[in-house]
PDB file of N, CA and C in Angstrom:
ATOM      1  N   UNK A   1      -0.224 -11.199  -8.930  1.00  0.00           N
ATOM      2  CA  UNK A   1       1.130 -10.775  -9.109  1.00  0.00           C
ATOM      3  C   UNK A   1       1.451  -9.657  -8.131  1.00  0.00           C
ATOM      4  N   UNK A   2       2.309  -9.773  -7.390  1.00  0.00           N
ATOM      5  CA  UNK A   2       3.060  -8.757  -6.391  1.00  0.00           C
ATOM      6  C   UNK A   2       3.425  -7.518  -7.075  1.00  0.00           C
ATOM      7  N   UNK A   3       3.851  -6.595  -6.112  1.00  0.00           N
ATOM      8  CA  UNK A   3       4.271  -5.572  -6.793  1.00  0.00           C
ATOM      9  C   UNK A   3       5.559  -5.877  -7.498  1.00  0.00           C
ATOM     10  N   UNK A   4       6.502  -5.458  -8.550  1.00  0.00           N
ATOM     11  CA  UNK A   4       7.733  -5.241  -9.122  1.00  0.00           C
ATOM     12  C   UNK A   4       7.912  -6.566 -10.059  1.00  0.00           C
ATOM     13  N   UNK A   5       6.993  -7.440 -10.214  1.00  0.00           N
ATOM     14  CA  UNK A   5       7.454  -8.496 -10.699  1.00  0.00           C
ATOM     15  C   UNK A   5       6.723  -9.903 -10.348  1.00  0.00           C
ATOM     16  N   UNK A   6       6.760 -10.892 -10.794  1.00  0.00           N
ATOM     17  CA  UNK A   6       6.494 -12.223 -10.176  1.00  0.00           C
ATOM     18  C   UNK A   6       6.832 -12.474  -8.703  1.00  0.00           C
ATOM     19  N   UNK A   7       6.087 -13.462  -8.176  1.00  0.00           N
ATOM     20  CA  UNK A   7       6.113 -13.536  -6.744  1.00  0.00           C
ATOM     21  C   UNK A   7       7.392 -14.815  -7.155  1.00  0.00           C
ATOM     22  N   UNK A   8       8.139 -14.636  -6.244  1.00  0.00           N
ATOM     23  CA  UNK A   8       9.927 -16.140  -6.428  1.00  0.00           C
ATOM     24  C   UNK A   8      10.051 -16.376  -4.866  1.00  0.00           C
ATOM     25  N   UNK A   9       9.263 -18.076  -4.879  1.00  0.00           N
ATOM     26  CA  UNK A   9       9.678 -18.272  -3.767  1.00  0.00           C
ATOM     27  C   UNK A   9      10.741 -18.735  -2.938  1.00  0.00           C
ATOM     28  N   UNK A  10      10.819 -17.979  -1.773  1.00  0.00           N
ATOM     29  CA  UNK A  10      11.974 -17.443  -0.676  1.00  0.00           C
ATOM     30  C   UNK A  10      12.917 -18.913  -0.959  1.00  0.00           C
ATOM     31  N   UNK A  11      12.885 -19.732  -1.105  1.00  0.00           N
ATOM     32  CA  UNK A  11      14.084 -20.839  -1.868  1.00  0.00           C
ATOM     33  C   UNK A  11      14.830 -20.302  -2.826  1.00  0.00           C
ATOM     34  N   UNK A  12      14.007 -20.407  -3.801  1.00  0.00           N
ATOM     35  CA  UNK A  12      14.487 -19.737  -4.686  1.00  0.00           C
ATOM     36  C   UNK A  12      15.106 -18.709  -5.319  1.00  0.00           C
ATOM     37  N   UNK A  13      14.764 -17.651  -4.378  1.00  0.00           N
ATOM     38  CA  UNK A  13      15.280 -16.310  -3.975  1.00  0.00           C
ATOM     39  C   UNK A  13      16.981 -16.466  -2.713  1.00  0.00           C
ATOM     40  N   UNK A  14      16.688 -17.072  -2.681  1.00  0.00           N
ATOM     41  CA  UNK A  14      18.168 -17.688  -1.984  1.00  0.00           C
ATOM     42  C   UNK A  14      19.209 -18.204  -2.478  1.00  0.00           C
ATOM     43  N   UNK A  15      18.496 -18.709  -3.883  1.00  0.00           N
ATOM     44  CA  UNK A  15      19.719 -19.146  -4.879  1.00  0.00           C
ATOM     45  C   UNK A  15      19.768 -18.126  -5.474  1.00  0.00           C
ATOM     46  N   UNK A  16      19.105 -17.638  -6.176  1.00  0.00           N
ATOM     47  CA  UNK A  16      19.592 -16.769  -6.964  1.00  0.00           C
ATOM     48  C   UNK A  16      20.582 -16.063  -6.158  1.00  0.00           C
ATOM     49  N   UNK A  17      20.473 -15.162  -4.596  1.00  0.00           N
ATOM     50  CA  UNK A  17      21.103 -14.694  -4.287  1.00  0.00           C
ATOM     51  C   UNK A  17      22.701 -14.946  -4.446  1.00  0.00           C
ATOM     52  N   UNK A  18      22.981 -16.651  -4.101  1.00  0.00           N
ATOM     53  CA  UNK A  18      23.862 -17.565  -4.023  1.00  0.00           C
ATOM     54  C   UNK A  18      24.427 -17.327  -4.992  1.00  0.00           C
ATOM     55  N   UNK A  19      24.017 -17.797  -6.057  1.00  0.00           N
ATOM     56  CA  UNK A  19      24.065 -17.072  -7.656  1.00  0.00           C
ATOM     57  C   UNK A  19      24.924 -16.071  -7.931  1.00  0.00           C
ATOM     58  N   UNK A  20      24.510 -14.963  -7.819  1.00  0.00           N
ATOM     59  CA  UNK A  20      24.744 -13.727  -7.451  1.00  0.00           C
ATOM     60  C   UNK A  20      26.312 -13.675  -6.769  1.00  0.00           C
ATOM     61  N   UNK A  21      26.064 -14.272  -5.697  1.00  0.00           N
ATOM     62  CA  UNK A  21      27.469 -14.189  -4.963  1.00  0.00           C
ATOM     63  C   UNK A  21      28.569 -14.781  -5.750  1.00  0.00           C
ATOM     64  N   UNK A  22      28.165 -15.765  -5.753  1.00  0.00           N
ATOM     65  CA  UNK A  22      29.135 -16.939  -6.939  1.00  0.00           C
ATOM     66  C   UNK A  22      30.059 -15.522  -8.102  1.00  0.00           C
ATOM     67  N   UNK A  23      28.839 -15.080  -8.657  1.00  0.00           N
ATOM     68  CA  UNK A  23      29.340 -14.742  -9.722  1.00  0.00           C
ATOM     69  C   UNK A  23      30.470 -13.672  -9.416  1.00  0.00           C
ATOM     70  N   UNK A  24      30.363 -12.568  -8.260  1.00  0.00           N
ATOM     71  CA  UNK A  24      31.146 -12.223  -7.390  1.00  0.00           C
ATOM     72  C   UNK A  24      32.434 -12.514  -7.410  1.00  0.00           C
ATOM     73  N   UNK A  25      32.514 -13.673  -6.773  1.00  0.00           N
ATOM     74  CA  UNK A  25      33.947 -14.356  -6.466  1.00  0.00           C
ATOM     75  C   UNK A  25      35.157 -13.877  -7.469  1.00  0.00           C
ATOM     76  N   UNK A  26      34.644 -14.462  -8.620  1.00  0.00           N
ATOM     77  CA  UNK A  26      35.596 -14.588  -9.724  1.00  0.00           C
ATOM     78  C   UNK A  26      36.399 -13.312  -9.829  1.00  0.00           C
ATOM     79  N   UNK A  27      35.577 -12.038  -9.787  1.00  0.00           N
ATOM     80  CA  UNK A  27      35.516 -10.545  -9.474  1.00  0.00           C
ATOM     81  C   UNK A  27      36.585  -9.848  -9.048  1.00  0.00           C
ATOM     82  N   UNK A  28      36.099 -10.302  -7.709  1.00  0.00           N
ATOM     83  CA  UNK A  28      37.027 -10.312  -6.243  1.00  0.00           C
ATOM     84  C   UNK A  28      38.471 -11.288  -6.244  1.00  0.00           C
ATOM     85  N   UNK A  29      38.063 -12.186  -7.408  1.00  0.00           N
ATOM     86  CA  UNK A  29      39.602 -13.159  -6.779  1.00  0.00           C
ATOM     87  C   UNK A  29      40.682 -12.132  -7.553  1.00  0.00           C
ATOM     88  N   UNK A  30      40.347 -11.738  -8.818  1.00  0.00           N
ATOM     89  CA  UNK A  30      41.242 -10.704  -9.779  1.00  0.00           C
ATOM     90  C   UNK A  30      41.738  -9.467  -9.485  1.00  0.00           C
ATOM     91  N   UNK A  31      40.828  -9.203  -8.195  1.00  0.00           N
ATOM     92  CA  UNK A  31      41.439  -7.598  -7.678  1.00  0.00           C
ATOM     93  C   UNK A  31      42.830  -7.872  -7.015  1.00  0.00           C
ATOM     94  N   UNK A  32      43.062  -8.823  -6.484  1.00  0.00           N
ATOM     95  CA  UNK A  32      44.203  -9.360  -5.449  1.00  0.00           C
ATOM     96  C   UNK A  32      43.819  -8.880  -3.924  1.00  0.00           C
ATOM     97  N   UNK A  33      45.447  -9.073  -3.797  1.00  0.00           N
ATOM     98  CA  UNK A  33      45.176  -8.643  -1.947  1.00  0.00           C
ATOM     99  C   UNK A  33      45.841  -7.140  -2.405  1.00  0.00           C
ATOM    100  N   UNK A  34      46.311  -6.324  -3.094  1.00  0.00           N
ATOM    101  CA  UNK A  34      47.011  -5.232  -2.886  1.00  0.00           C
ATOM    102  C   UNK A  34      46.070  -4.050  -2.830  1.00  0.00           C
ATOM    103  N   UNK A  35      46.635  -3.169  -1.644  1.00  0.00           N
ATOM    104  CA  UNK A  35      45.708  -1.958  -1.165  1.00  0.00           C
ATOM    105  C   UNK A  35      45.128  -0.717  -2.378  1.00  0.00           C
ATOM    106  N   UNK A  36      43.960  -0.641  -1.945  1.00  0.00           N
ATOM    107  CA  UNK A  36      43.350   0.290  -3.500  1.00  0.00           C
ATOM    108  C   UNK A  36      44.089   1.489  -3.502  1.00  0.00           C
ATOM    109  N   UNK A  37      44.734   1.958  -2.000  1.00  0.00           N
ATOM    110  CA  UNK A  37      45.802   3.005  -2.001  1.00  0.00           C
ATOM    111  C   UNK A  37      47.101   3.247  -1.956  1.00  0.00           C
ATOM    112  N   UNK A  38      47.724   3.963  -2.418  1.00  0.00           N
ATOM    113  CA  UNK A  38      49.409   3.993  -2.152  1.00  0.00           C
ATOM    114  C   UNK A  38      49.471   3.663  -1.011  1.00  0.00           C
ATOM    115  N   UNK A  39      50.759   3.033  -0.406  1.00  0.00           N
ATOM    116  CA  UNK A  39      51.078   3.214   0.839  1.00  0.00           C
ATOM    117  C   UNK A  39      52.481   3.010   0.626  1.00  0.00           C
ATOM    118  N   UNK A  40      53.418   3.250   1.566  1.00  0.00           N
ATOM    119  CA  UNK A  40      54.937   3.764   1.610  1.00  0.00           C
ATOM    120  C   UNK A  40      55.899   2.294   0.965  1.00  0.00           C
ATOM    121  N   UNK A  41      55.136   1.362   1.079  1.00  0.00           N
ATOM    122  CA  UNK A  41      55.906   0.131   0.017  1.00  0.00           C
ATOM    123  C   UNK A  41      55.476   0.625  -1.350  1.00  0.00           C
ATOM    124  N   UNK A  42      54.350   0.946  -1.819  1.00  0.00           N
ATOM    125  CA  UNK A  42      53.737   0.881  -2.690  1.00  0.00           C
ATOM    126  C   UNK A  42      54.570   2.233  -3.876  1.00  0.00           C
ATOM    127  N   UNK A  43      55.458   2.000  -4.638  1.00  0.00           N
ATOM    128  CA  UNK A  43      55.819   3.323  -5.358  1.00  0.00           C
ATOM    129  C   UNK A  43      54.473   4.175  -6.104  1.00  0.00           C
ATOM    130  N   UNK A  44      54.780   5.402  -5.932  1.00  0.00           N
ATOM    131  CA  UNK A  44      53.771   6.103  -6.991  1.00  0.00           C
ATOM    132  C   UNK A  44      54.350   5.997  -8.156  1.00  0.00           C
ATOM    133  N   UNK A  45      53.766   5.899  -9.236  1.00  0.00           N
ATOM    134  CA  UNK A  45      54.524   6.190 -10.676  1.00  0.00           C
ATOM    135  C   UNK A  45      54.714   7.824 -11.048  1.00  0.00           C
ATOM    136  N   UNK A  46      56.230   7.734 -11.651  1.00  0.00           N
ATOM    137  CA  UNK A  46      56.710   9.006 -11.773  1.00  0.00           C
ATOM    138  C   UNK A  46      55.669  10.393 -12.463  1.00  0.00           C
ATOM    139  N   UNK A  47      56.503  11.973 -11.536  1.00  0.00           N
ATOM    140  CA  UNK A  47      55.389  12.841 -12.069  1.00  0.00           C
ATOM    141  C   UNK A  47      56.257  13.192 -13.643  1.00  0.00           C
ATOM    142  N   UNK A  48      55.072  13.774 -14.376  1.00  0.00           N
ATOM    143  CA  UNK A  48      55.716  14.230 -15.909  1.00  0.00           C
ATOM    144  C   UNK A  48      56.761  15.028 -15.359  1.00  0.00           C
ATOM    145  N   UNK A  49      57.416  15.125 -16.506  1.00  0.00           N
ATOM    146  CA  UNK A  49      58.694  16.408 -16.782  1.00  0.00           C
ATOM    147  C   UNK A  49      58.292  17.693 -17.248  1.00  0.00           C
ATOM    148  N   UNK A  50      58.203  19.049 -16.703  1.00  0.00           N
ATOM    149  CA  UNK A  50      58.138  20.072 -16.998  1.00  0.00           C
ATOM    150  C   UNK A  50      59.314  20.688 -17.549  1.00  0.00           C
ATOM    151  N   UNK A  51      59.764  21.254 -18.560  1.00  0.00           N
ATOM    152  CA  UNK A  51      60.310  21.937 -18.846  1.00  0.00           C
ATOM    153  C   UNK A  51      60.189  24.007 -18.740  1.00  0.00           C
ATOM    154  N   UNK A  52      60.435  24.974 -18.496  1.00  0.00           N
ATOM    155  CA  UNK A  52      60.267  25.611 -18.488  1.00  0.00           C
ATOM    156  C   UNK A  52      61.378  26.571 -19.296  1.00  0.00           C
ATOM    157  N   UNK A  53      61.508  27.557 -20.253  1.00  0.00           N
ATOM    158  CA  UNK A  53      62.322  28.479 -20.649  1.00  0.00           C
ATOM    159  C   UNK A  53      62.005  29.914 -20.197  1.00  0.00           C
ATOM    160  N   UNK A  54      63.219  30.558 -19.540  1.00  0.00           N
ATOM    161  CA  UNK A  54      63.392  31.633 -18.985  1.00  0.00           C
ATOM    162  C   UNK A  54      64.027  32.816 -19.793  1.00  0.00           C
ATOM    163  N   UNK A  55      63.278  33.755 -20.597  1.00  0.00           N
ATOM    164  CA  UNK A  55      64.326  35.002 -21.330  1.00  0.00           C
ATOM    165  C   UNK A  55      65.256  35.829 -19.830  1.00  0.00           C
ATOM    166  N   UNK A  56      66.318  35.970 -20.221  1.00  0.00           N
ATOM    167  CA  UNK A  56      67.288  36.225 -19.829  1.00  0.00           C
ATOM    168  C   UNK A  56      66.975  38.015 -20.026  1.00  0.00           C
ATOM    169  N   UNK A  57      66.794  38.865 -19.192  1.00  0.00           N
ATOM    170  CA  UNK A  57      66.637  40.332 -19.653  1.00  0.00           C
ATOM    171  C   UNK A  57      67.658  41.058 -18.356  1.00  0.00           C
ATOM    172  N   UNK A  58      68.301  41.913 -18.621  1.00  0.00           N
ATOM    173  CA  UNK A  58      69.113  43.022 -18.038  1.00  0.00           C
ATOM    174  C   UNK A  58      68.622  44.381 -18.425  1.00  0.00           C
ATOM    175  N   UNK A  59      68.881  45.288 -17.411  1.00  0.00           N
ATOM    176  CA  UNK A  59      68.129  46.652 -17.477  1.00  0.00           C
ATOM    177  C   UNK A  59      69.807  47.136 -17.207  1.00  0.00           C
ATOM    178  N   UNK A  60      69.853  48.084 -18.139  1.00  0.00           N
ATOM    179  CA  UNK A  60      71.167  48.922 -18.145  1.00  0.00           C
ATOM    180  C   UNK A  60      70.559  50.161 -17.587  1.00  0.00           C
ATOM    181  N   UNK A  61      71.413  50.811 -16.272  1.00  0.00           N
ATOM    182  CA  UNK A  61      70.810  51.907 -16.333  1.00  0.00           C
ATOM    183  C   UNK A  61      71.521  53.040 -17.044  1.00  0.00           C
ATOM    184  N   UNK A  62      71.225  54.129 -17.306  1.00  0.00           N
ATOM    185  CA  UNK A  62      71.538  55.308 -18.522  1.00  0.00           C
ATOM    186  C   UNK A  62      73.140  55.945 -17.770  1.00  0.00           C
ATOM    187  N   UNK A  63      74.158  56.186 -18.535  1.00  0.00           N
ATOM    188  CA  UNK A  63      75.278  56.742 -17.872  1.00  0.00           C
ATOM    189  C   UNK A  63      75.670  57.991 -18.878  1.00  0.00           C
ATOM    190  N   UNK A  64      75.557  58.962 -17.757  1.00  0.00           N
ATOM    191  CA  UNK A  64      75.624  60.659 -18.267  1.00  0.00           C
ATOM    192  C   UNK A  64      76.832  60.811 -18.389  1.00  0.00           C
ATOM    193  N   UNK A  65      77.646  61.601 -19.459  1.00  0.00           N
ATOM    194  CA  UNK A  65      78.801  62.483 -19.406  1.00  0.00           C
ATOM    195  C   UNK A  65      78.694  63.823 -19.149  1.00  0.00           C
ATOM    196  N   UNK A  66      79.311  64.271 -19.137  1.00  0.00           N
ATOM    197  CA  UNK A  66      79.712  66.330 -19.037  1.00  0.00           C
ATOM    198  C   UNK A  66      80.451  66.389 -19.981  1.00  0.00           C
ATOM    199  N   UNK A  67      80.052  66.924 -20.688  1.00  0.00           N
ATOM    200  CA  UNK A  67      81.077  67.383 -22.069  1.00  0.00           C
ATOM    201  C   UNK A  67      82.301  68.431 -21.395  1.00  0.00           C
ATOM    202  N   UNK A  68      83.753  68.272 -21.680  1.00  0.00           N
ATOM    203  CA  UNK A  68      84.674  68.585 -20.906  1.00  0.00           C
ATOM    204  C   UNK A  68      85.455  69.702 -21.946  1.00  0.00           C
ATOM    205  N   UNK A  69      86.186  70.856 -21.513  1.00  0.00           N
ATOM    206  CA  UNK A  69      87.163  71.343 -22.856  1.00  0.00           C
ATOM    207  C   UNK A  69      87.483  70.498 -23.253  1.00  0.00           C
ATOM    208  N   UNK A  70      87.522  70.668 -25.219  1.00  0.00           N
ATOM    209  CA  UNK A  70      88.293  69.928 -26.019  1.00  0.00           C
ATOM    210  C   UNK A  70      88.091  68.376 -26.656  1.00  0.00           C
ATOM    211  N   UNK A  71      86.683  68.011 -25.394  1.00  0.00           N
ATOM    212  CA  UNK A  71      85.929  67.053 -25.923  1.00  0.00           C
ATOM    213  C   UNK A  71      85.075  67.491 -27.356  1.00  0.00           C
ATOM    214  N   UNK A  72      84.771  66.224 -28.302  1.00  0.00           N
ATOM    215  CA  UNK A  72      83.768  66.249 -29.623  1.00  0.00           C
ATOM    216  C   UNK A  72      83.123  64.773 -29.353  1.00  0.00           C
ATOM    217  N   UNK A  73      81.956  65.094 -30.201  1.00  0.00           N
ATOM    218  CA  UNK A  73      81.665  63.962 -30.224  1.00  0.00           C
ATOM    219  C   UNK A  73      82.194  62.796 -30.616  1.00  0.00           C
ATOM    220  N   UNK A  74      82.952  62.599 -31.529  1.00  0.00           N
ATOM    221  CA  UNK A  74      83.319  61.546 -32.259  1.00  0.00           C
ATOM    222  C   UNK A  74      84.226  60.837 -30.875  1.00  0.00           C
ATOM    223  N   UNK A  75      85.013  61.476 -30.051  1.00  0.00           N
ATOM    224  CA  UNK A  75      85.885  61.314 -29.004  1.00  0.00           C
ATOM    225  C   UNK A  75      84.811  60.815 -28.126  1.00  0.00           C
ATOM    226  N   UNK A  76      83.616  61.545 -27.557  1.00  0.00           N
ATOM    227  CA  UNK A  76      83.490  60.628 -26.476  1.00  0.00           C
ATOM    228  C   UNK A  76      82.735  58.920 -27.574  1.00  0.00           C
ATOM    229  N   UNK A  77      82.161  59.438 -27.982  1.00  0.00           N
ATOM    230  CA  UNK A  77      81.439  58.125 -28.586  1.00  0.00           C
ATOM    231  C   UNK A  77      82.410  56.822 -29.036  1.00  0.00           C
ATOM    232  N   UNK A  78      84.036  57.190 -29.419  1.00  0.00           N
ATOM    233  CA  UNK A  78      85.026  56.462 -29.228  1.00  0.00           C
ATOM    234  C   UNK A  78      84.896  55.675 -27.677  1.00  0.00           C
ATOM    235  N   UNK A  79      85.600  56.719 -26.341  1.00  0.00           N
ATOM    236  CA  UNK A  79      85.589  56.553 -25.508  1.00  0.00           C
ATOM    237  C   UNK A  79      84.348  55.741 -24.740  1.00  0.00           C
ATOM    238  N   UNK A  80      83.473  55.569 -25.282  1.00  0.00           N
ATOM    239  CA  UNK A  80      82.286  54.807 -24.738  1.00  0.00           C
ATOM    240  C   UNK A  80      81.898  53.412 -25.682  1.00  0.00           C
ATOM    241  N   UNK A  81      82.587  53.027 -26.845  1.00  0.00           N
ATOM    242  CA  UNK A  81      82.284  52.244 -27.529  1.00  0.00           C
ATOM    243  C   UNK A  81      80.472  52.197 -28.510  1.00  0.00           C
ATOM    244  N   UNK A  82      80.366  53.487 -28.930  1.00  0.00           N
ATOM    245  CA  UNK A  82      79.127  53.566 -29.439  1.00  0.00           C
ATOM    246  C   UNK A  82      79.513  54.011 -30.762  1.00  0.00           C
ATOM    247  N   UNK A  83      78.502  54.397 -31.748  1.00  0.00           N
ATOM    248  CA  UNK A  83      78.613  55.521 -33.029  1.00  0.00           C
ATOM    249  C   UNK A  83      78.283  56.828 -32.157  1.00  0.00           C
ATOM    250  N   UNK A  84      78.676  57.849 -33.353  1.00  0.00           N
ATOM    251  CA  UNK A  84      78.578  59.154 -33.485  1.00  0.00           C
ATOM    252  C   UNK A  84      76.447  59.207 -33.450  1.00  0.00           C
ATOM    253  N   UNK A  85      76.431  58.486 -34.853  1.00  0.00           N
ATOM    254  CA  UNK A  85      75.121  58.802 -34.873  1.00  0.00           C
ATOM    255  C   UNK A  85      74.322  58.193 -33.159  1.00  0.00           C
ATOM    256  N   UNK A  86      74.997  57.110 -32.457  1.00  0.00           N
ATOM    257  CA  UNK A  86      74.610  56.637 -31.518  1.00  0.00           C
ATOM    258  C   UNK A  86      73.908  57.927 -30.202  1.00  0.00           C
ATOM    259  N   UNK A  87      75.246  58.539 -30.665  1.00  0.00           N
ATOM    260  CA  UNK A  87      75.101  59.179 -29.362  1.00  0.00           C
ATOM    261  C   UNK A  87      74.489  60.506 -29.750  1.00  0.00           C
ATOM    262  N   UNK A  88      74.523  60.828 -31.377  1.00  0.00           N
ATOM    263  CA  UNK A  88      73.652  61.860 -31.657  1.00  0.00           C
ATOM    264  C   UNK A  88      72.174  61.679 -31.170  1.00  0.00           C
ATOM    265  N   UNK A  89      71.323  60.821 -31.613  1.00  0.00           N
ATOM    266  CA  UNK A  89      70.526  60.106 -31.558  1.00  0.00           C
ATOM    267  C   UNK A  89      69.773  60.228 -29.937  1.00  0.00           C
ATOM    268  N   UNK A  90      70.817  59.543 -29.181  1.00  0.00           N
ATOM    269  CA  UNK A  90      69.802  59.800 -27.950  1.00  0.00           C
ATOM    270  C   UNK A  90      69.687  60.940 -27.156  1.00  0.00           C
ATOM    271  N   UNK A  91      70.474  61.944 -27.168  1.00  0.00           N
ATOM    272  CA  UNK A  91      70.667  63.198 -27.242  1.00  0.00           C
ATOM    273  C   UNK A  91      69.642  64.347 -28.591  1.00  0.00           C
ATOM    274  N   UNK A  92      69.112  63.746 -29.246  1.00  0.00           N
ATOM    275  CA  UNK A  92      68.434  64.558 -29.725  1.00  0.00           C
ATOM    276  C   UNK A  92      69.450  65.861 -30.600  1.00  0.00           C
ATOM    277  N   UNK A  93      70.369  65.950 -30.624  1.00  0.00           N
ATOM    278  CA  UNK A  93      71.480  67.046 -31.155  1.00  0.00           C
ATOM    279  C   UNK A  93      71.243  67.270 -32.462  1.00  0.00           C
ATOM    280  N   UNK A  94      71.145  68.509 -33.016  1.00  0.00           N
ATOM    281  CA  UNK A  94      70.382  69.170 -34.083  1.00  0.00           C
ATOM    282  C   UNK A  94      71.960  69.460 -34.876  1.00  0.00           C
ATOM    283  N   UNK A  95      72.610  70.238 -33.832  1.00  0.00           N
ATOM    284  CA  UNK A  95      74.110  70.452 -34.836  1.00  0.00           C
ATOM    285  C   UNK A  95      75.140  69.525 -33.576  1.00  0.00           C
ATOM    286  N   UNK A  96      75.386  68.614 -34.714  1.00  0.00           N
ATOM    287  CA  UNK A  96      77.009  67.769 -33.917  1.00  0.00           C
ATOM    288  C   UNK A  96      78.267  68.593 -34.011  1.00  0.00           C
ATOM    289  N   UNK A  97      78.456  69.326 -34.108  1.00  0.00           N
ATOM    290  CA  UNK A  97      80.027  70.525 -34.293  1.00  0.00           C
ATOM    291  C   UNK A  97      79.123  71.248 -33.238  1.00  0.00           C
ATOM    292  N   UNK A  98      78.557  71.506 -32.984  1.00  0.00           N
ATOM    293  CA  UNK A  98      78.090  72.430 -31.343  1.00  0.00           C
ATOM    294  C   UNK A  98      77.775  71.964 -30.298  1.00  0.00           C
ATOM    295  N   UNK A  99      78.736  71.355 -28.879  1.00  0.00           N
ATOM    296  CA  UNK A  99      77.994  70.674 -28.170  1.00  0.00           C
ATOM    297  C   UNK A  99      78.965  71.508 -26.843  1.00  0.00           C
ATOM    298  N   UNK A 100      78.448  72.113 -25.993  1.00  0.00           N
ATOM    299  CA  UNK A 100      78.864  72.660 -25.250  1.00  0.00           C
ATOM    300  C   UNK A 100      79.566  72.062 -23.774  1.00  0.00           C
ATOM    301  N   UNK A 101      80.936  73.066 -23.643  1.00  0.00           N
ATOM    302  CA  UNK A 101      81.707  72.645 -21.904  1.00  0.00           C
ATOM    303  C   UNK A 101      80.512  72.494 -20.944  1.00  0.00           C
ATOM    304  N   UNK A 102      80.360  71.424 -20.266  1.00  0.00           N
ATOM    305  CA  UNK A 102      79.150  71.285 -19.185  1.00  0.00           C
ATOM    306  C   UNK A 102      77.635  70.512 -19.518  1.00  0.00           C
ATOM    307  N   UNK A 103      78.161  70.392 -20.942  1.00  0.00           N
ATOM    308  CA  UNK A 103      76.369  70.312 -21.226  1.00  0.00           C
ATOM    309  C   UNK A 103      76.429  68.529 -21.002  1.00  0.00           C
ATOM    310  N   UNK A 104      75.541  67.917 -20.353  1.00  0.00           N
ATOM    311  CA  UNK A 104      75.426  66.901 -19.978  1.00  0.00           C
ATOM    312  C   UNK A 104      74.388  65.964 -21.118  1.00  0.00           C
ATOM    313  N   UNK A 105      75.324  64.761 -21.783  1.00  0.00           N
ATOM    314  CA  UNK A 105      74.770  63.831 -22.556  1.00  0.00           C
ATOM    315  C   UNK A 105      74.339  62.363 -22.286  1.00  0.00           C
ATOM    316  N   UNK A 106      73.787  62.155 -22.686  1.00  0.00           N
ATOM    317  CA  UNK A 106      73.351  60.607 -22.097  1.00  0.00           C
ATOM    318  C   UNK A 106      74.256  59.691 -23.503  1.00  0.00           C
ATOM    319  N   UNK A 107      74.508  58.742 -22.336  1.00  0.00           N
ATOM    320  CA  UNK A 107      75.471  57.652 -23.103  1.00  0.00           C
ATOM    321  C   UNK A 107      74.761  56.658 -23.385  1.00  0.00           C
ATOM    322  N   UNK A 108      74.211  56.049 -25.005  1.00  0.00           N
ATOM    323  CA  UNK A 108      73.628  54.896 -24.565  1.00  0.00           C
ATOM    324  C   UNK A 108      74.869  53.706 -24.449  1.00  0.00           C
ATOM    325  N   UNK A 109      73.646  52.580 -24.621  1.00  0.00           N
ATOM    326  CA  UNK A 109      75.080  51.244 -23.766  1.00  0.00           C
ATOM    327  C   UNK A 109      75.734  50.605 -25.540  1.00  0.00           C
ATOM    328  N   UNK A 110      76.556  50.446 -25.415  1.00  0.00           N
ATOM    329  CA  UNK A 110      77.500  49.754 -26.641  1.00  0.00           C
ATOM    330  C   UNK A 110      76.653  48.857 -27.272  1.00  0.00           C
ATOM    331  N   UNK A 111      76.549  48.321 -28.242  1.00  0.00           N
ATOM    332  CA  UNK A 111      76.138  47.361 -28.895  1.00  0.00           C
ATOM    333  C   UNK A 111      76.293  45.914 -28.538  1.00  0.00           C
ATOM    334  N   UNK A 112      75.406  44.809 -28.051  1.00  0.00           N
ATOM    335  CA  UNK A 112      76.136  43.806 -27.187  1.00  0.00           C
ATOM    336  C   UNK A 112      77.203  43.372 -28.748  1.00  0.00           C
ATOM    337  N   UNK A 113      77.978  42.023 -27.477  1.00  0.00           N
ATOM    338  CA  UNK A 113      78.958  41.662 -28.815  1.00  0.00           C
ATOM    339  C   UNK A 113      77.831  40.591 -29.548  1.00  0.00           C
ATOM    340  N   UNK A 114      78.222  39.860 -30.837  1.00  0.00           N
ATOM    341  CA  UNK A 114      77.477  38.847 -31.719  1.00  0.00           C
ATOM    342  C   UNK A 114      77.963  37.472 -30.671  1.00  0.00           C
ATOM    343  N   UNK A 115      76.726  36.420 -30.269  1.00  0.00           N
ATOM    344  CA  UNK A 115      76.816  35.531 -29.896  1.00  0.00           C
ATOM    345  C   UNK A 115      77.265  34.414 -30.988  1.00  0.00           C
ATOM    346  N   UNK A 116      78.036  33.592 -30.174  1.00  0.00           N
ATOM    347  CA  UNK A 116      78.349  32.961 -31.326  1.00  0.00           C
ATOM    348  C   UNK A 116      77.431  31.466 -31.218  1.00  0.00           C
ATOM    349  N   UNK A 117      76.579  30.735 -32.249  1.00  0.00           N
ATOM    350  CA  UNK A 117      75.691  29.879 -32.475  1.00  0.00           C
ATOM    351  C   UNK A 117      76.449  28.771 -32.573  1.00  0.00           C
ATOM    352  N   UNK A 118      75.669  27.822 -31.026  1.00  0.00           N
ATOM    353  CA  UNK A 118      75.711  26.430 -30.979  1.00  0.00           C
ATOM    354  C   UNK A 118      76.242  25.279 -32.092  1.00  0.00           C
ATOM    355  N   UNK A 119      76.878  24.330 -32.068  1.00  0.00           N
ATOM    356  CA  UNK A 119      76.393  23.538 -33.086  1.00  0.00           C
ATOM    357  C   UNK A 119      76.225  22.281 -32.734  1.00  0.00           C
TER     358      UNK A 119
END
C-alpha cells in the first residue's frame, strides 16, 4: 500500500477526476454569466436610512442695566419682561427698596414663550 491510501490506477484516477469535473458543471452552470462585482450597469442596492436628531441650543449673552434716577425694581423688571424676584435673584440683592443711581444689574433673559404642541 502507497503512502495516503490505496494505490488507483492512473485510468482510473482519470475518471474519477472526470467525475469530479462533471460534478462541477452543474455548480458553475447556476452562478450565471453575471460579474461577482458591481460594475456601472450593475445597481448597488440601496444604503440604510440614518436618521439623526439635533437639540437646538442658543447662548444668550447677559445684558447689564445702570440703575438710572427714579428707576425701582419692579420698573426695570417690567421694562425687560422678567419678575421682580427674577431680577432680584440674579443680582443677589439683600434689600429690593435699596438699589442705587449707577449701580449696574444684570438682566436675565425673559422667560421663553410656551410652545405650542403638534397634533
Amino acid at each position: 500500500m502507497a503512502r495516503g491510501g490505496p494505490v488507483m490506477p492512473r485510468r482510473l484516477r482519470a475518471m474519477a477526476g472526470l467525475a469530479g469535473a462533471a460534478a462541477l458543471v452543474p455548480m458553475l452552470a447556476a452562478c450565471g454569466d453575471e460579474p461577482a462585482t458591481p460594475t456601472r450597469e450593475t445597481p448597488l442596492p440601496p444604503l440604510p436610512t440614518v436618521t439623526t436628531t439635533i437639540a437646538v441650543t442658543t447662548t444668550v449673552a447677559p445684558v447689564f442695566y445702570v440703575v438710572a434716577p427714579g428707576d425701582n425694581l419692579a420698573g426695570i423688571a417690567q421694562r425687560f419682561g422678567i419678575t421682580v424676584a427674577d431680577l432680584i435673584a440674579a443680582n443677589a440683592i439683600a434689600d429690593p427698596n435699596r438699589i442705587e443711581v449707577g449701580q449696574q444689574l444684570v438682566v436675565p433673559p425673559p422667560p421663553a414663550p410656551p410652545t405650542s404642541a403638534s397634533a
